[in-house]
C-alpha atoms as a PDB file:
ATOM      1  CA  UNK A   1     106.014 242.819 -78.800  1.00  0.00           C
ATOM      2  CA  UNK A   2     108.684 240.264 -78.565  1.00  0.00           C
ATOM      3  CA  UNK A   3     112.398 240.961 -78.051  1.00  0.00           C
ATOM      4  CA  UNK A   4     114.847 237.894 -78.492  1.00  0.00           C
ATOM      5  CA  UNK A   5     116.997 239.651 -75.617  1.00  0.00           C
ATOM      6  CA  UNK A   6     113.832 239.861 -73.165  1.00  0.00           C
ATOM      7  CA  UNK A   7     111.719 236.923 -72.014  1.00  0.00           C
ATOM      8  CA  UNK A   8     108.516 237.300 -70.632  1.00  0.00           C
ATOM      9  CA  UNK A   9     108.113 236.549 -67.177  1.00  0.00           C
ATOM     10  CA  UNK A  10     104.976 235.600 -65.595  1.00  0.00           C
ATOM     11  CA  UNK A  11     103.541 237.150 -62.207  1.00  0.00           C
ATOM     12  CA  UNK A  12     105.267 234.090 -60.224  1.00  0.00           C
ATOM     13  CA  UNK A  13     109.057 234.050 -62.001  1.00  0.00           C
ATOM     14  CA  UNK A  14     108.712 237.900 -60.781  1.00  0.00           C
ATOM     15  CA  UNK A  15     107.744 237.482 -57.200  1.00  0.00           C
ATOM     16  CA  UNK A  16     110.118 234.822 -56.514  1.00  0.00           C
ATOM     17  CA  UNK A  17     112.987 236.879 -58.334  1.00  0.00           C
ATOM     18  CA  UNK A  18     112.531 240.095 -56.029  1.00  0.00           C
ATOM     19  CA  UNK A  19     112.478 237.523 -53.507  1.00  0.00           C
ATOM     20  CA  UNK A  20     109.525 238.587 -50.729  1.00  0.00           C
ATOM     21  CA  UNK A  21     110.118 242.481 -49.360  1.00  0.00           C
ATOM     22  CA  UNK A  22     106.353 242.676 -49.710  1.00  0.00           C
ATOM     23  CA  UNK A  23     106.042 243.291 -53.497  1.00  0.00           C
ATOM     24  CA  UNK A  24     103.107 241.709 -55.558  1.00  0.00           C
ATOM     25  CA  UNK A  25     102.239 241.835 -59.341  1.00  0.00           C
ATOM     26  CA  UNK A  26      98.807 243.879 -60.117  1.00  0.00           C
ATOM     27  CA  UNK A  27      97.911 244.838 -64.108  1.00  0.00           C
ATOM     28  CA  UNK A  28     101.351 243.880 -64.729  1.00  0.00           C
ATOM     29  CA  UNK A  29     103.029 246.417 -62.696  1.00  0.00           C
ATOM     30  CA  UNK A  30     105.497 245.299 -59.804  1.00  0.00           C
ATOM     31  CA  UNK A  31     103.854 246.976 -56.340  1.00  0.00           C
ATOM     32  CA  UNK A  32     104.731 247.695 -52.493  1.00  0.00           C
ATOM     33  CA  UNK A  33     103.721 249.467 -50.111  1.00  0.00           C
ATOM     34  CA  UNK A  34     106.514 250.653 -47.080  1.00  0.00           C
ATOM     35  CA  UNK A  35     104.733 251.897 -44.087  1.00  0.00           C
ATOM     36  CA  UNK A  36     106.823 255.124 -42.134  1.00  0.00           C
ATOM     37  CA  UNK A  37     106.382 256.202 -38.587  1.00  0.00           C
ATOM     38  CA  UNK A  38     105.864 259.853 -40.250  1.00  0.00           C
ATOM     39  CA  UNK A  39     106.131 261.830 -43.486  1.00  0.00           C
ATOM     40  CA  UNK A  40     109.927 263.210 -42.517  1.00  0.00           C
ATOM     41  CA  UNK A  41     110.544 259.139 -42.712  1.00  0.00           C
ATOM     42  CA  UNK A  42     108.661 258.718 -46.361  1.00  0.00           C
ATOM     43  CA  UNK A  43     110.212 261.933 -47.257  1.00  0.00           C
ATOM     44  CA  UNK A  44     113.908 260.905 -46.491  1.00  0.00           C
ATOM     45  CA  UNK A  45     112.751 257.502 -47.853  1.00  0.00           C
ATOM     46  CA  UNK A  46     111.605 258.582 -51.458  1.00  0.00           C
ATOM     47  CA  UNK A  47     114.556 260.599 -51.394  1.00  0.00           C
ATOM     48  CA  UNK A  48     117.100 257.700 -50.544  1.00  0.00           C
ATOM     49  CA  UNK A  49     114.992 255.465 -53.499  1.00  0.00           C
ATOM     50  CA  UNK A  50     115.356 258.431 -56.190  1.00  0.00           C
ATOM     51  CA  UNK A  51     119.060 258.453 -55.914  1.00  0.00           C
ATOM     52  CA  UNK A  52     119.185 254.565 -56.303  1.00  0.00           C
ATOM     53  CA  UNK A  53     116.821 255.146 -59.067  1.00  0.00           C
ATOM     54  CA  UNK A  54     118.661 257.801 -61.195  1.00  0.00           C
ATOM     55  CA  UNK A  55     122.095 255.799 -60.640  1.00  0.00           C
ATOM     56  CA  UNK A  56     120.073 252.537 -62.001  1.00  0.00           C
ATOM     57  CA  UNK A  57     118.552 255.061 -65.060  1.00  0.00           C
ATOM     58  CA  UNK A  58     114.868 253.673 -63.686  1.00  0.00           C
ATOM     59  CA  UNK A  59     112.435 255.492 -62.438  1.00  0.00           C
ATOM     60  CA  UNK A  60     109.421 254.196 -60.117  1.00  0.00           C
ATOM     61  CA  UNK A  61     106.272 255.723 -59.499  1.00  0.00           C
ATOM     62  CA  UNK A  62     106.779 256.730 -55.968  1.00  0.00           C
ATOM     63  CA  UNK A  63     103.000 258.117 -53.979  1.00  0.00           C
ATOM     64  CA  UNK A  64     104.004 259.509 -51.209  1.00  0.00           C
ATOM     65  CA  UNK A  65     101.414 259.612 -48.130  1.00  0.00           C
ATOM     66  CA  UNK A  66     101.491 260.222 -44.489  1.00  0.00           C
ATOM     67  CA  UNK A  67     102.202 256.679 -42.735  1.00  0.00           C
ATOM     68  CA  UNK A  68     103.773 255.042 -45.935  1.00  0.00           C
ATOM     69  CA  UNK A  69     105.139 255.287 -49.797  1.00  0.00           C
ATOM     70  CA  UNK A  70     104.104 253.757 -52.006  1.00  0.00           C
ATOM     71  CA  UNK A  71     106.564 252.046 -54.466  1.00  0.00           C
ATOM     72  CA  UNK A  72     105.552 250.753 -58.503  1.00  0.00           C
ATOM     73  CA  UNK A  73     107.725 250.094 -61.661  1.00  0.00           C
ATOM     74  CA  UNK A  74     107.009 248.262 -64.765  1.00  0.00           C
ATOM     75  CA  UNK A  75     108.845 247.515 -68.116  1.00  0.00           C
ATOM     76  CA  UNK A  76     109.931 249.930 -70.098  1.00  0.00           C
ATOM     77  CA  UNK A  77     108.743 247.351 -72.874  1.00  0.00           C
ATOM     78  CA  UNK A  78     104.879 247.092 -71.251  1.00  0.00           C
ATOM     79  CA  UNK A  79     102.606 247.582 -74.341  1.00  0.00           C
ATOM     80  CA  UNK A  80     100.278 250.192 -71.995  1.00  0.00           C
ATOM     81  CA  UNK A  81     103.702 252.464 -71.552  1.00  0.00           C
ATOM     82  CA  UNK A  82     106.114 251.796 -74.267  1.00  0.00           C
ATOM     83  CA  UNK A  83     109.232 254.132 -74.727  1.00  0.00           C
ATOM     84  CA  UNK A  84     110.856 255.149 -77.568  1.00  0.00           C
ATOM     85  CA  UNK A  85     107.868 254.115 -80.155  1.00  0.00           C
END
């Protein structure tokens, strides 16, 4: 599905764009992993990234687990999760 608005960007044009901070590209999903001291820390965490995500109208999968959260988001546009098809 091609959109004349939207380029494709490969794995590389990605990782360099989000500039380090530990993400990496897996089955074309953007990934990372933030370790906490404790799950009060990953609980104030995922609730500090929902806010940021509901004022940016994107959601992440956010997988919560004692020592660290993890963090994943993808195109709305990705053939294996389309939206509004």
């Amino acid at each position: 599905m091609s959109d004349s608005k939207h380029a494709e960007l490969s794995a590389r044009e990605v990782l360099e764009a989000v500039d380090g901070g530990g993400w990496r590209v897996s089955s074309g999903r953007l990934r990372a992993v933030y370790r906490s001291p404790d799950y009060a820390t990953g609980v104030a965490f995922v609730a500090r990234v929902a806010k940021v995500a509901d004022a940016a109208d994107h959601h992440p999968d956010l997988t919560l687990r004692y020592g660290d959260v993890a963090v994943t988001t993808y195109s709305h546009r990705s053939e294996e999760r389309r939206v509004g098809k």
